[in-house]
PDB file of N, CA and C in Angstrom:
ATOM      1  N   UNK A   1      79.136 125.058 133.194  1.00  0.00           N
ATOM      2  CA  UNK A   1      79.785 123.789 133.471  1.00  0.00           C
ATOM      3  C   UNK A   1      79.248 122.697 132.558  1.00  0.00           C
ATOM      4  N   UNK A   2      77.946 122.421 132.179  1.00  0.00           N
ATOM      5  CA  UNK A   2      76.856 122.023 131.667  1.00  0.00           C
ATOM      6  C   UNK A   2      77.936 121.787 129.912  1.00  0.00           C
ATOM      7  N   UNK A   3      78.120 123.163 129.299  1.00  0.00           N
ATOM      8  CA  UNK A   3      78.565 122.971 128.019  1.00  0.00           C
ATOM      9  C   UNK A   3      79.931 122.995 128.185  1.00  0.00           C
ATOM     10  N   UNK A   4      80.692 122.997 128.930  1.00  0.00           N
ATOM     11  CA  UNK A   4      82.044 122.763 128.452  1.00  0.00           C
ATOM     12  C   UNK A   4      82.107 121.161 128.628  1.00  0.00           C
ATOM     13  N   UNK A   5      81.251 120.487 129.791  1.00  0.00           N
ATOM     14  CA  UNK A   5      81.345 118.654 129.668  1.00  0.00           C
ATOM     15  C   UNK A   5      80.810 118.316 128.438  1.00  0.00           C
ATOM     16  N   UNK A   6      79.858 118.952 127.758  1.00  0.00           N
ATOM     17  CA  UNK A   6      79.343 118.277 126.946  1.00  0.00           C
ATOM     18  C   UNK A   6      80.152 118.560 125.666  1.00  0.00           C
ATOM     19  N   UNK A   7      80.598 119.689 125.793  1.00  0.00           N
ATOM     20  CA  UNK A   7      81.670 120.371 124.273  1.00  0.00           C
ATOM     21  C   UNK A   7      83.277 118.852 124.036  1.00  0.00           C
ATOM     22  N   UNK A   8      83.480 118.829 125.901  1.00  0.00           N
ATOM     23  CA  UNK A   8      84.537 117.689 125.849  1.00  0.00           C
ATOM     24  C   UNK A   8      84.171 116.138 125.459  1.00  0.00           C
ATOM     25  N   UNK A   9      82.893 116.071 126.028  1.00  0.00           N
ATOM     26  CA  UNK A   9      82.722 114.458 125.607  1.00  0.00           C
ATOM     27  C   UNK A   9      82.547 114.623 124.132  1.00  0.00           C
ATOM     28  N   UNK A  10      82.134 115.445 123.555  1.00  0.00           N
ATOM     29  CA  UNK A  10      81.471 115.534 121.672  1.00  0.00           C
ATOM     30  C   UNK A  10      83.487 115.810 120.945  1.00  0.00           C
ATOM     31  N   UNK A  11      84.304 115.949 121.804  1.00  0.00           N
ATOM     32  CA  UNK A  11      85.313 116.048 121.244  1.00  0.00           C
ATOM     33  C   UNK A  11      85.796 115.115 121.653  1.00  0.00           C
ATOM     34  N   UNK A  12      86.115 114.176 122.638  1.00  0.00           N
ATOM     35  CA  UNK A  12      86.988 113.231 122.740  1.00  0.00           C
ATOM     36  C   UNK A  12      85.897 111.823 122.202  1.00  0.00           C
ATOM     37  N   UNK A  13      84.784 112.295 122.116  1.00  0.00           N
ATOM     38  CA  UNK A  13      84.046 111.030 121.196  1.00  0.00           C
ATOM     39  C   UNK A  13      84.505 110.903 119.430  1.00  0.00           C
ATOM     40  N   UNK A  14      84.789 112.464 119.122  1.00  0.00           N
ATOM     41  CA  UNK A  14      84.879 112.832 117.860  1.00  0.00           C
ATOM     42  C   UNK A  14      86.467 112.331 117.687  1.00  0.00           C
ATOM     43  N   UNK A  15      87.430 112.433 118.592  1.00  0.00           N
ATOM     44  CA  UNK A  15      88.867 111.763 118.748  1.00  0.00           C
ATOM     45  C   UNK A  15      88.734 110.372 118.624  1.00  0.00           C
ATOM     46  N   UNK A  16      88.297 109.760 119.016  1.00  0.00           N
ATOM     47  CA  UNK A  16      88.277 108.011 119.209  1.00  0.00           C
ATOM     48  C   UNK A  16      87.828 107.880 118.399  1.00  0.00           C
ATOM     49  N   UNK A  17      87.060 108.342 117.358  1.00  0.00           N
ATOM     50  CA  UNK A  17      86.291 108.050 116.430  1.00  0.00           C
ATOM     51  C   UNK A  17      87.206 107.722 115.352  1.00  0.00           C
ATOM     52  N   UNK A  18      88.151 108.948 115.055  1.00  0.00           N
ATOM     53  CA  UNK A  18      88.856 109.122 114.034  1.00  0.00           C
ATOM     54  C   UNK A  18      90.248 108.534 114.452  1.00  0.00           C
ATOM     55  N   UNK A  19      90.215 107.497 115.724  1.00  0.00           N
ATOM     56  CA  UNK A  19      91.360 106.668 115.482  1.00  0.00           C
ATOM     57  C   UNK A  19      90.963 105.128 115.508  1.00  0.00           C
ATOM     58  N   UNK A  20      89.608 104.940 115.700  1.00  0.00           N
ATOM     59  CA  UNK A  20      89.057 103.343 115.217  1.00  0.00           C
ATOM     60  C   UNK A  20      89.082 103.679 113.709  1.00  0.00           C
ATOM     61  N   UNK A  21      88.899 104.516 112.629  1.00  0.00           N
ATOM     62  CA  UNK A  21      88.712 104.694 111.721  1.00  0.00           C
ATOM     63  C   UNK A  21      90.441 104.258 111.015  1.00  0.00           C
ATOM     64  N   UNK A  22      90.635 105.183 111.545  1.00  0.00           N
ATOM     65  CA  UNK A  22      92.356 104.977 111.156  1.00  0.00           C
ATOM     66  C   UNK A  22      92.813 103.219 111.756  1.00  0.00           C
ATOM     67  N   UNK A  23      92.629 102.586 112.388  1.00  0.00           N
ATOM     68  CA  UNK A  23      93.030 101.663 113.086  1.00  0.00           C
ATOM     69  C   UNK A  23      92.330 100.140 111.867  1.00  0.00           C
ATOM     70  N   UNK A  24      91.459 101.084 111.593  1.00  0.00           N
ATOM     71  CA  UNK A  24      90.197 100.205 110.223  1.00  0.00           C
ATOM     72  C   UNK A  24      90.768 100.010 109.317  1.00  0.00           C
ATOM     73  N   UNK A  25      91.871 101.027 108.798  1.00  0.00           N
ATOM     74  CA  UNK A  25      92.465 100.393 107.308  1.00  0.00           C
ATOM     75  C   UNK A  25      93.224  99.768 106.927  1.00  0.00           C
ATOM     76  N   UNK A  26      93.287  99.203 105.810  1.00  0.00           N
ATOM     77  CA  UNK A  26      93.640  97.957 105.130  1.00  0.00           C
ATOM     78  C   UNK A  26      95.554  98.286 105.643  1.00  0.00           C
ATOM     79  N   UNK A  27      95.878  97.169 105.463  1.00  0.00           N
ATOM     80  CA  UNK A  27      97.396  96.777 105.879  1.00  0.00           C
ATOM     81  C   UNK A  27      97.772  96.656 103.875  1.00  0.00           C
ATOM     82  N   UNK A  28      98.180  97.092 103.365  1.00  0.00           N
ATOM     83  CA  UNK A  28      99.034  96.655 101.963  1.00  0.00           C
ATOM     84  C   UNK A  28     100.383  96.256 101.902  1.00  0.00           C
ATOM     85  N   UNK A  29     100.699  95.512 101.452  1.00  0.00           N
ATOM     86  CA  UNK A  29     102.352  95.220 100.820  1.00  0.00           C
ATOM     87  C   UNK A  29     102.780  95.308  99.727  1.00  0.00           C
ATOM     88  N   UNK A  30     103.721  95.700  99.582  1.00  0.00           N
ATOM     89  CA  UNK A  30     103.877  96.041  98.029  1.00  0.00           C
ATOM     90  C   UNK A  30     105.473  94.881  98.146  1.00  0.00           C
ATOM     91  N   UNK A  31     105.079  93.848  97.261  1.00  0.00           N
ATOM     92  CA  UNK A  31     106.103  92.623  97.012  1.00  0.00           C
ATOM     93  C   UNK A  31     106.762  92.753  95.848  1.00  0.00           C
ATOM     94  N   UNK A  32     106.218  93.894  94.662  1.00  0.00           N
ATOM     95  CA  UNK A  32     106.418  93.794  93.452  1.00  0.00           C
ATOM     96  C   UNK A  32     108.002  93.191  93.114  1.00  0.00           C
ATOM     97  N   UNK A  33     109.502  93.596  94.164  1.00  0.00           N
ATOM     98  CA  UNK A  33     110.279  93.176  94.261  1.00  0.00           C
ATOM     99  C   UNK A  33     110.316  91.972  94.381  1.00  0.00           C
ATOM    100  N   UNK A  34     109.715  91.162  95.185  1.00  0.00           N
ATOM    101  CA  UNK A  34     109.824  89.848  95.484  1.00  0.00           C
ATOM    102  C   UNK A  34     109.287  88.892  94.193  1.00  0.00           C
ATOM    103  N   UNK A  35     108.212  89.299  93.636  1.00  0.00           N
ATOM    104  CA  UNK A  35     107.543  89.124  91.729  1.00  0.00           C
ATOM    105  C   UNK A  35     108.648  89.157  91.267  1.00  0.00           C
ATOM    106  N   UNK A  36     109.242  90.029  91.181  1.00  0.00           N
ATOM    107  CA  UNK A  36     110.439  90.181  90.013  1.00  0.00           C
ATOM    108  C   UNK A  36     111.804  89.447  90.120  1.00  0.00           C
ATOM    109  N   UNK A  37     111.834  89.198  91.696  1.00  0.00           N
ATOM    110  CA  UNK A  37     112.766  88.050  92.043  1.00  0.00           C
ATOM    111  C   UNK A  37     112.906  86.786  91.562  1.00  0.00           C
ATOM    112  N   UNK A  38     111.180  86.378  91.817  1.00  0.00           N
ATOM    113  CA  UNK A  38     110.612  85.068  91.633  1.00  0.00           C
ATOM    114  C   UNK A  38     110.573  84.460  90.186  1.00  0.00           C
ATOM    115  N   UNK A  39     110.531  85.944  89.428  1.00  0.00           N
ATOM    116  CA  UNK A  39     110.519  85.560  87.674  1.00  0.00           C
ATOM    117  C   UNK A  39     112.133  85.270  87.490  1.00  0.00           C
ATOM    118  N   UNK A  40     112.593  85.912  87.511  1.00  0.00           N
ATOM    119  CA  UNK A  40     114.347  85.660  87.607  1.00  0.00           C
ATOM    120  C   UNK A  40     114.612  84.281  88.226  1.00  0.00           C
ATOM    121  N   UNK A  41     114.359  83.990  89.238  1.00  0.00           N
ATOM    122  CA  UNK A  41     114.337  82.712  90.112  1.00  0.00           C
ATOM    123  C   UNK A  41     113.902  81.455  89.134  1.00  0.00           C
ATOM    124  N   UNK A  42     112.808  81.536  88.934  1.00  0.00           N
ATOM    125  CA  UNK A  42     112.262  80.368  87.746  1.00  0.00           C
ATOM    126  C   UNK A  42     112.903  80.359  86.574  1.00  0.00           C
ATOM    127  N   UNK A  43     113.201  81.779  85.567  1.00  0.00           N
ATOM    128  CA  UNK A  43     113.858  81.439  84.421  1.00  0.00           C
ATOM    129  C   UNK A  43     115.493  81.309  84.902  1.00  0.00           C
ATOM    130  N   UNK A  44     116.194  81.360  85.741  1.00  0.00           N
ATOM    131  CA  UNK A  44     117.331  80.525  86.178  1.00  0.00           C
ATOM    132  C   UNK A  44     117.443  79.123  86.388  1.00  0.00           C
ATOM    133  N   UNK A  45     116.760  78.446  87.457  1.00  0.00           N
ATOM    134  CA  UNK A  45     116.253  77.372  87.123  1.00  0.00           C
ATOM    135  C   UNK A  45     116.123  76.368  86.607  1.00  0.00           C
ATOM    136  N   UNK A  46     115.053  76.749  85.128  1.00  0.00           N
ATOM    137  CA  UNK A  46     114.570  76.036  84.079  1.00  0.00           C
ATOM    138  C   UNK A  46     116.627  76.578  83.377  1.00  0.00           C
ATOM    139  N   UNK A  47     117.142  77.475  83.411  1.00  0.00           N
ATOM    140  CA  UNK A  47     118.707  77.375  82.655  1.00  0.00           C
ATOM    141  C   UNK A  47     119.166  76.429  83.532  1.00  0.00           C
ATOM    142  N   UNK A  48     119.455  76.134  84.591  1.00  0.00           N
ATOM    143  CA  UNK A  48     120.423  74.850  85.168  1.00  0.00           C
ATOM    144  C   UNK A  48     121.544  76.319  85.535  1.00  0.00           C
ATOM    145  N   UNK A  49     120.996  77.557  85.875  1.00  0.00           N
ATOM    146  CA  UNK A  49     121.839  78.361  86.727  1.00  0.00           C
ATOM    147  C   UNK A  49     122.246  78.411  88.023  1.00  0.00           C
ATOM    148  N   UNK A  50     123.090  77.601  88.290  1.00  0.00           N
ATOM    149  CA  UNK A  50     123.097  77.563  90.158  1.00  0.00           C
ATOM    150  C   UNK A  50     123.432  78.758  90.980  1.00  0.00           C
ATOM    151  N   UNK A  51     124.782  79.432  90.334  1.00  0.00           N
ATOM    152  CA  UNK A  51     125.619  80.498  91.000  1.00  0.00           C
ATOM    153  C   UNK A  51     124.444  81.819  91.274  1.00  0.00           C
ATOM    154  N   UNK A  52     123.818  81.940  89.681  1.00  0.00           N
ATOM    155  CA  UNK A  52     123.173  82.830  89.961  1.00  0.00           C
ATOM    156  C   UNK A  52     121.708  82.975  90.712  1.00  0.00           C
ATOM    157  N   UNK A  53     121.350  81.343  90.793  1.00  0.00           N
ATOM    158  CA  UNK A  53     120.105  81.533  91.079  1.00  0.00           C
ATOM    159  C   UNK A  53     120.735  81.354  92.633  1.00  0.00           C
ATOM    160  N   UNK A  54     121.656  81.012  93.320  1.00  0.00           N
ATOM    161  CA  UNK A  54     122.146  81.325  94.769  1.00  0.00           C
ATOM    162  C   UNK A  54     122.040  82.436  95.023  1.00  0.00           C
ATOM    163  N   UNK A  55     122.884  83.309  94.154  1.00  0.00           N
ATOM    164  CA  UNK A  55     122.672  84.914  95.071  1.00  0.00           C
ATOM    165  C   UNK A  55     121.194  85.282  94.745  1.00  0.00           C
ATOM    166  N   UNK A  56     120.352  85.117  93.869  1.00  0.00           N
ATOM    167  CA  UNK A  56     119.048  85.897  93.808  1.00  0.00           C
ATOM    168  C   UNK A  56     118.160  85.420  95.031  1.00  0.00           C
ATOM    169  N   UNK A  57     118.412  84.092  95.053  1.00  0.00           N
ATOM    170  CA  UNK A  57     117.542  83.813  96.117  1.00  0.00           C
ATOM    171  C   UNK A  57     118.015  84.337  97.612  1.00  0.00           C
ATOM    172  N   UNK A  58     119.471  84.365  98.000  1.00  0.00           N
ATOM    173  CA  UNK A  58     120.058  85.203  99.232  1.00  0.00           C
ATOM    174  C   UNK A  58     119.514  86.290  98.875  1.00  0.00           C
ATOM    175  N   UNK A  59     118.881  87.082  97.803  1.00  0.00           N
ATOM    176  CA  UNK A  59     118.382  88.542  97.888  1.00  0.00           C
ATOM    177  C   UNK A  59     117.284  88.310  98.301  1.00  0.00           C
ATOM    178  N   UNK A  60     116.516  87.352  97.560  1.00  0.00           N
ATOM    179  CA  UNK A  60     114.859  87.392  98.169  1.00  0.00           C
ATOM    180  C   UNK A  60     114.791  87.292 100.188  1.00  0.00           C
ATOM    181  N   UNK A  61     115.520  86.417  99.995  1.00  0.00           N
ATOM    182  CA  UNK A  61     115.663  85.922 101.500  1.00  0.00           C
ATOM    183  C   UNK A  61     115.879  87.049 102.532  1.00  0.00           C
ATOM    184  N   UNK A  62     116.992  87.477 102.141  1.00  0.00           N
ATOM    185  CA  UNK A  62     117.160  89.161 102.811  1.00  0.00           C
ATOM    186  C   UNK A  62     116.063  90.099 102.911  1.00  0.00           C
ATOM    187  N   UNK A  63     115.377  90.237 101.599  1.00  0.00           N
ATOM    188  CA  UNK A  63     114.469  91.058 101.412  1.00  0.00           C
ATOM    189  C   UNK A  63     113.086  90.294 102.331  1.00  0.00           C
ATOM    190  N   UNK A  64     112.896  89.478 102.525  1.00  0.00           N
ATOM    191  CA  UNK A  64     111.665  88.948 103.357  1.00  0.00           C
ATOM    192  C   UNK A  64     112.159  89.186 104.425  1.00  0.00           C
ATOM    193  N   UNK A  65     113.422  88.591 104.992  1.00  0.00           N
ATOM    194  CA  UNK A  65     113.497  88.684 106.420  1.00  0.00           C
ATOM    195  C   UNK A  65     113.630  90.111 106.998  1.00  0.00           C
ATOM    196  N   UNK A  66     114.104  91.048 105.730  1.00  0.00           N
ATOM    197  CA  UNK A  66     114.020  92.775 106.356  1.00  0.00           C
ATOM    198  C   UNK A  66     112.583  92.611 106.986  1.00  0.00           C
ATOM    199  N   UNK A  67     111.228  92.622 106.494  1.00  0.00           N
ATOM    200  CA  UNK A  67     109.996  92.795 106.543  1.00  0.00           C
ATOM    201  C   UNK A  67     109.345  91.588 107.200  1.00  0.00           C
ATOM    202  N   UNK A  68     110.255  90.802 107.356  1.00  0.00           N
ATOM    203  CA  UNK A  68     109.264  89.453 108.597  1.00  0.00           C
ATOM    204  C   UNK A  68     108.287  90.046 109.394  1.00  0.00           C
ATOM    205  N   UNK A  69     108.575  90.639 110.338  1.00  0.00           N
ATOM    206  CA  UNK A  69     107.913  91.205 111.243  1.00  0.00           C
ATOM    207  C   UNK A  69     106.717  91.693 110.709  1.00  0.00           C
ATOM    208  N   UNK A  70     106.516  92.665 109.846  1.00  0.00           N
ATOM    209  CA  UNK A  70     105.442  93.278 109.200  1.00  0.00           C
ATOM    210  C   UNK A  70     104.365  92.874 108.566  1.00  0.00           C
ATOM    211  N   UNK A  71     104.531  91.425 108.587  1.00  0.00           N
ATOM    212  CA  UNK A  71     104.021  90.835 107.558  1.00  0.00           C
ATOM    213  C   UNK A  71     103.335  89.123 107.870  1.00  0.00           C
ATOM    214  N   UNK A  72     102.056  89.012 107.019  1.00  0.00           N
ATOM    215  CA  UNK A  72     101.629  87.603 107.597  1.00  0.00           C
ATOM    216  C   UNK A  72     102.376  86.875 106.684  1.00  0.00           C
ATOM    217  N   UNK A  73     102.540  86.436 105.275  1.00  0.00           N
ATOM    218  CA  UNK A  73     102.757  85.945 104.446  1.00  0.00           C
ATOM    219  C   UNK A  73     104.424  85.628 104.102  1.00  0.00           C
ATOM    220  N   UNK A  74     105.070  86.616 104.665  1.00  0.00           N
ATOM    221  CA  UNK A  74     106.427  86.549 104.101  1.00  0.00           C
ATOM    222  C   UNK A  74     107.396  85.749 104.965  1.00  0.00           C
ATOM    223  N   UNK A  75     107.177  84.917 106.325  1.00  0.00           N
ATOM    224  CA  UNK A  75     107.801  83.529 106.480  1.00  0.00           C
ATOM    225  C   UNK A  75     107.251  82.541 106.139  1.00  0.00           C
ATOM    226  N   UNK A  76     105.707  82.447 105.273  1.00  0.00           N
ATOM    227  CA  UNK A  76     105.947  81.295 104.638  1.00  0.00           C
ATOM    228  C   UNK A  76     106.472  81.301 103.216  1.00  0.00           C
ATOM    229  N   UNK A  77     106.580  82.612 102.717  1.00  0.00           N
ATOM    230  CA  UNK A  77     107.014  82.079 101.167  1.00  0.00           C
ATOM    231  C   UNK A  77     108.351  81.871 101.479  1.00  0.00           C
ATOM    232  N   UNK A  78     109.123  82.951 102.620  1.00  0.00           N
ATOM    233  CA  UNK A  78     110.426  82.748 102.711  1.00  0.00           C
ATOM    234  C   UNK A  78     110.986  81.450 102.789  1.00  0.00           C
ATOM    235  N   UNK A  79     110.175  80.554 103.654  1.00  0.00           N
ATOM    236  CA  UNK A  79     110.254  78.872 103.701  1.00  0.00           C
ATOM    237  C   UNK A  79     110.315  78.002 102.550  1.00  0.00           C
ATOM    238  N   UNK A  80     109.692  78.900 101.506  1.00  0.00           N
ATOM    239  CA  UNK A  80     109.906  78.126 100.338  1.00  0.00           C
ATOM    240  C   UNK A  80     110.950  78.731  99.272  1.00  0.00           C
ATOM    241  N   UNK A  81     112.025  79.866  99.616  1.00  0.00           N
ATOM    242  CA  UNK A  81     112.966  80.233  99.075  1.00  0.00           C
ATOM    243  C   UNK A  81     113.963  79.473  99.669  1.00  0.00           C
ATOM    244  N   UNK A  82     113.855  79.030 100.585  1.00  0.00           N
ATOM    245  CA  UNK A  82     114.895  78.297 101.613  1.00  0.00           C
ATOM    246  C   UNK A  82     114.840  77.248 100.968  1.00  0.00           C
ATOM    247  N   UNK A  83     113.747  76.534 101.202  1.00  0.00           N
ATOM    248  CA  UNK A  83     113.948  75.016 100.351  1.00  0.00           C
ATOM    249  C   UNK A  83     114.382  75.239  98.710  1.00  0.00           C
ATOM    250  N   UNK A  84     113.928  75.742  98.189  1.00  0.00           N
ATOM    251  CA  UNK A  84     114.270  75.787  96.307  1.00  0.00           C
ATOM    252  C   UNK A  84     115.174  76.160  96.719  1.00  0.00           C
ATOM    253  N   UNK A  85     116.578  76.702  97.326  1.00  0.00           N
ATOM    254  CA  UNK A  85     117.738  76.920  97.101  1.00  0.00           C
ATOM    255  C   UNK A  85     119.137  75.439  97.691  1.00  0.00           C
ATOM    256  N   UNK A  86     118.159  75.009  98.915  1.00  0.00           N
ATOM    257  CA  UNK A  86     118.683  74.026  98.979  1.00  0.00           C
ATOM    258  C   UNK A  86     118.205  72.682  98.324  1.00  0.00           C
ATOM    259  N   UNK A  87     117.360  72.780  97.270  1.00  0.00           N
ATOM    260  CA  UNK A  87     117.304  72.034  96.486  1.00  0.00           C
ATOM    261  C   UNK A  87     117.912  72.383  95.484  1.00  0.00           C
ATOM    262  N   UNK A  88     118.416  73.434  94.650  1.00  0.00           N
ATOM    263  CA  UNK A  88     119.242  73.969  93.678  1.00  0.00           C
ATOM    264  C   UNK A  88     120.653  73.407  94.012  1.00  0.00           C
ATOM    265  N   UNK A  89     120.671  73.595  95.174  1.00  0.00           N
ATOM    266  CA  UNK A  89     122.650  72.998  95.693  1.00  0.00           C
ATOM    267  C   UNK A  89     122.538  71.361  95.702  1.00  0.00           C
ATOM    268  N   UNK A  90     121.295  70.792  95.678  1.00  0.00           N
ATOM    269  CA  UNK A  90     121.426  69.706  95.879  1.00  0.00           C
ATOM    270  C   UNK A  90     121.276  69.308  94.419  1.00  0.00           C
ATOM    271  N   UNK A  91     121.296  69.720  93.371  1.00  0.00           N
ATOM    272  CA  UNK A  91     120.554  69.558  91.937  1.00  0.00           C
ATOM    273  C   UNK A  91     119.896  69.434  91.651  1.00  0.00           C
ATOM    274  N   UNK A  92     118.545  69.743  92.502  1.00  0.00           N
ATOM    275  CA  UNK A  92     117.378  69.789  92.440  1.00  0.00           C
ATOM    276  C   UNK A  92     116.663  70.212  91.030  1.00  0.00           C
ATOM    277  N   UNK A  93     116.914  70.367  90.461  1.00  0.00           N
ATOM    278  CA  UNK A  93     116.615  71.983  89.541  1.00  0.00           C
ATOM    279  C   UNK A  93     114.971  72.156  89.645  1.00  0.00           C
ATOM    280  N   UNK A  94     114.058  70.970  88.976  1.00  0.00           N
ATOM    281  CA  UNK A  94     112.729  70.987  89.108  1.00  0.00           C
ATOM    282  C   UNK A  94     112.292  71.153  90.775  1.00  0.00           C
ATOM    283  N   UNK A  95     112.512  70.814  91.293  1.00  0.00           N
ATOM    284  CA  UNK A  95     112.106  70.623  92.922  1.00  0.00           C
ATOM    285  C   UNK A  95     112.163  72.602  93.189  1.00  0.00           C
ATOM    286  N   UNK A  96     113.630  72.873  92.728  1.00  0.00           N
ATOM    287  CA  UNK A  96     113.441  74.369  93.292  1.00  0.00           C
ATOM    288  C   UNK A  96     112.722  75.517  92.440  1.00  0.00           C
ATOM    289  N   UNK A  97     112.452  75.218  90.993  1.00  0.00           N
ATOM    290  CA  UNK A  97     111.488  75.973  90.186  1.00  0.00           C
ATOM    291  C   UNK A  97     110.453  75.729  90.840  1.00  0.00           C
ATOM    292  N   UNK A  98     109.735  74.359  91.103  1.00  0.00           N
ATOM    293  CA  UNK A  98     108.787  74.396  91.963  1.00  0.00           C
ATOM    294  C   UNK A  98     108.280  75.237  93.052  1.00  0.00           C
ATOM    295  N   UNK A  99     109.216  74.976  93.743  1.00  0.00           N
ATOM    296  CA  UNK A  99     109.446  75.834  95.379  1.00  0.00           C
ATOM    297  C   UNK A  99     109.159  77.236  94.784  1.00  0.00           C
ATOM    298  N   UNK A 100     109.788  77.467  93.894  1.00  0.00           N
ATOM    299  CA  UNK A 100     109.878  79.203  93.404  1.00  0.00           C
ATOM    300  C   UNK A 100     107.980  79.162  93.451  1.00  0.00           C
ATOM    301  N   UNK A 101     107.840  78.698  92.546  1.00  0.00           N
ATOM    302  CA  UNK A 101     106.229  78.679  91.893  1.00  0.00           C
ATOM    303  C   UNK A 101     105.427  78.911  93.013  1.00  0.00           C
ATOM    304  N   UNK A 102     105.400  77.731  94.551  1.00  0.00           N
ATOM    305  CA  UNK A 102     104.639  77.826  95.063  1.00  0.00           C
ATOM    306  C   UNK A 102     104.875  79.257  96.161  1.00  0.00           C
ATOM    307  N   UNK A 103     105.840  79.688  96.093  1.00  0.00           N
ATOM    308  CA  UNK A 103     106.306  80.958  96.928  1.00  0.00           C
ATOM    309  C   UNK A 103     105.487  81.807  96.246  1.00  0.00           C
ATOM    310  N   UNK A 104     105.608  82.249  94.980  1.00  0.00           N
ATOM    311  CA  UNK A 104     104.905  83.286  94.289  1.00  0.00           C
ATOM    312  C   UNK A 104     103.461  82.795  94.589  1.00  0.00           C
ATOM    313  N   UNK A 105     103.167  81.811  94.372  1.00  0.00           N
ATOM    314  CA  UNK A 105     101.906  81.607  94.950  1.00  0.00           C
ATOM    315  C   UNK A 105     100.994  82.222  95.946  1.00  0.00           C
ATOM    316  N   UNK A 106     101.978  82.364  96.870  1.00  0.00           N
ATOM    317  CA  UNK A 106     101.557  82.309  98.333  1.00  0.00           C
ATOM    318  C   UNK A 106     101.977  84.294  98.309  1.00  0.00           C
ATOM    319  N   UNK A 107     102.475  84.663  97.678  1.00  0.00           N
ATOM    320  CA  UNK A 107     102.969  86.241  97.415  1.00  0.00           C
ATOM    321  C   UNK A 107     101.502  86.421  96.779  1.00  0.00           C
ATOM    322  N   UNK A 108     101.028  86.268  96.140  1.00  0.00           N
ATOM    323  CA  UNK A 108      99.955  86.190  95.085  1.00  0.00           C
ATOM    324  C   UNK A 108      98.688  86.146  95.910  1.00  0.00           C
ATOM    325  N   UNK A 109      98.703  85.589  97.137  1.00  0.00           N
ATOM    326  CA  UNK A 109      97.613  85.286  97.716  1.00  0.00           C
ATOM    327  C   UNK A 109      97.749  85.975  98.905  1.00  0.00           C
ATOM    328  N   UNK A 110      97.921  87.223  99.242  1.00  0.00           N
ATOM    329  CA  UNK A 110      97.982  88.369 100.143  1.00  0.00           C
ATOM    330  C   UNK A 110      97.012  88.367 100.658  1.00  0.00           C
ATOM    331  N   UNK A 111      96.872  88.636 102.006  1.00  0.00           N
ATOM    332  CA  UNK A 111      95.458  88.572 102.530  1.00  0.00           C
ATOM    333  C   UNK A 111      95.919  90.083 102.749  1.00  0.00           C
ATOM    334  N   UNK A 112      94.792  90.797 102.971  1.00  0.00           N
ATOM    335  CA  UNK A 112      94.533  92.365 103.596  1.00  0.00           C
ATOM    336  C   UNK A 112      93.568  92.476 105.227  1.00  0.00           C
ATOM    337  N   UNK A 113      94.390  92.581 105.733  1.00  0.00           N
ATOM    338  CA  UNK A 113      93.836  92.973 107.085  1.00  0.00           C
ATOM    339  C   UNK A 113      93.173  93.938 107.402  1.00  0.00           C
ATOM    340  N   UNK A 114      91.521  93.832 108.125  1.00  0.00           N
ATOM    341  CA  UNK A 114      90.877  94.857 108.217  1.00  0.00           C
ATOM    342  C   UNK A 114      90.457  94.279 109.957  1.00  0.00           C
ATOM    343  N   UNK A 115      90.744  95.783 110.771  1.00  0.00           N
ATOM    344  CA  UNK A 115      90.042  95.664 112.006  1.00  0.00           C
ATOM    345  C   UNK A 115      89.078  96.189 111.876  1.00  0.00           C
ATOM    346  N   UNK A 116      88.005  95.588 112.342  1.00  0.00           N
ATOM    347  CA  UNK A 116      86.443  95.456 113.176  1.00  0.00           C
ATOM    348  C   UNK A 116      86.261  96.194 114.178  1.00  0.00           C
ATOM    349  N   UNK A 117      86.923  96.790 115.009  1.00  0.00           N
ATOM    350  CA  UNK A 117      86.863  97.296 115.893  1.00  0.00           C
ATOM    351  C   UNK A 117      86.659  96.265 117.290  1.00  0.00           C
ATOM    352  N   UNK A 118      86.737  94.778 117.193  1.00  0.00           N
ATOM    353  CA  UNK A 118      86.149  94.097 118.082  1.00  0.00           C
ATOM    354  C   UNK A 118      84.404  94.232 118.819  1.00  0.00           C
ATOM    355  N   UNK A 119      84.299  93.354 119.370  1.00  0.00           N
ATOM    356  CA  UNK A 119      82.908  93.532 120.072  1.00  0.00           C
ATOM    357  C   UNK A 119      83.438  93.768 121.375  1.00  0.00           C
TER     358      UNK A 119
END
């Protein structure tokens, strides 16, 4: 009786183990799409492209809000695809290259999530 409790606790210790471990690793995003948006986005822009820089930015926008949920970072850059587009309709042009800039910014500045396991 003696070794089968002790065979179970050394296995369900050895189980929990290997799911705080798993529970430990890093969260990644891969935005590289949203980069490549953002370059398109700015050199439209700086052209005085409205039509096109409308639909690219309805792509970015789409593409963040697929992954909202998943993600710390991607309703605030999305906030700033929102504004640079309604600054583009408004003729913004500098105001929404801006907006672009500080979005990539904030894409750029990914945090990576690591659990601790708590105390």
């Amino acid at each position: 009786m003696k070794f089968q409790s002790l065979s179970l606790a050394i296995i369900l210790s050895l189980t929990f183990f290997s799911n705080a471990q798993a529970a430990g690793e890093p969260v990644n995003e891969d935005l590289s799409l949203l980069f490549t948006l953002s370059d398109n986005l700015i050199r439209m822009g700086n052209d005085h492209d409205s039509e096109g820089f409308d639909e690219l930015v309805d792509m970015a926008l789409k593409l963040a809000a697929e992954n909202r949920n998943n993600s710390i970072i991607l309703p605030r850059a999305s906030a700033r695809f929102r504004s640079a587009k309604y600054a583009i309709r408004a003729g913004k042009f500098q105001t929404g290259v801006d907006d672009i800039q500080e979005a990539k910014t904030i894409l750029m500045k990914k945090k990576v999530l690591k659990w601790d396991g708590g105390s």
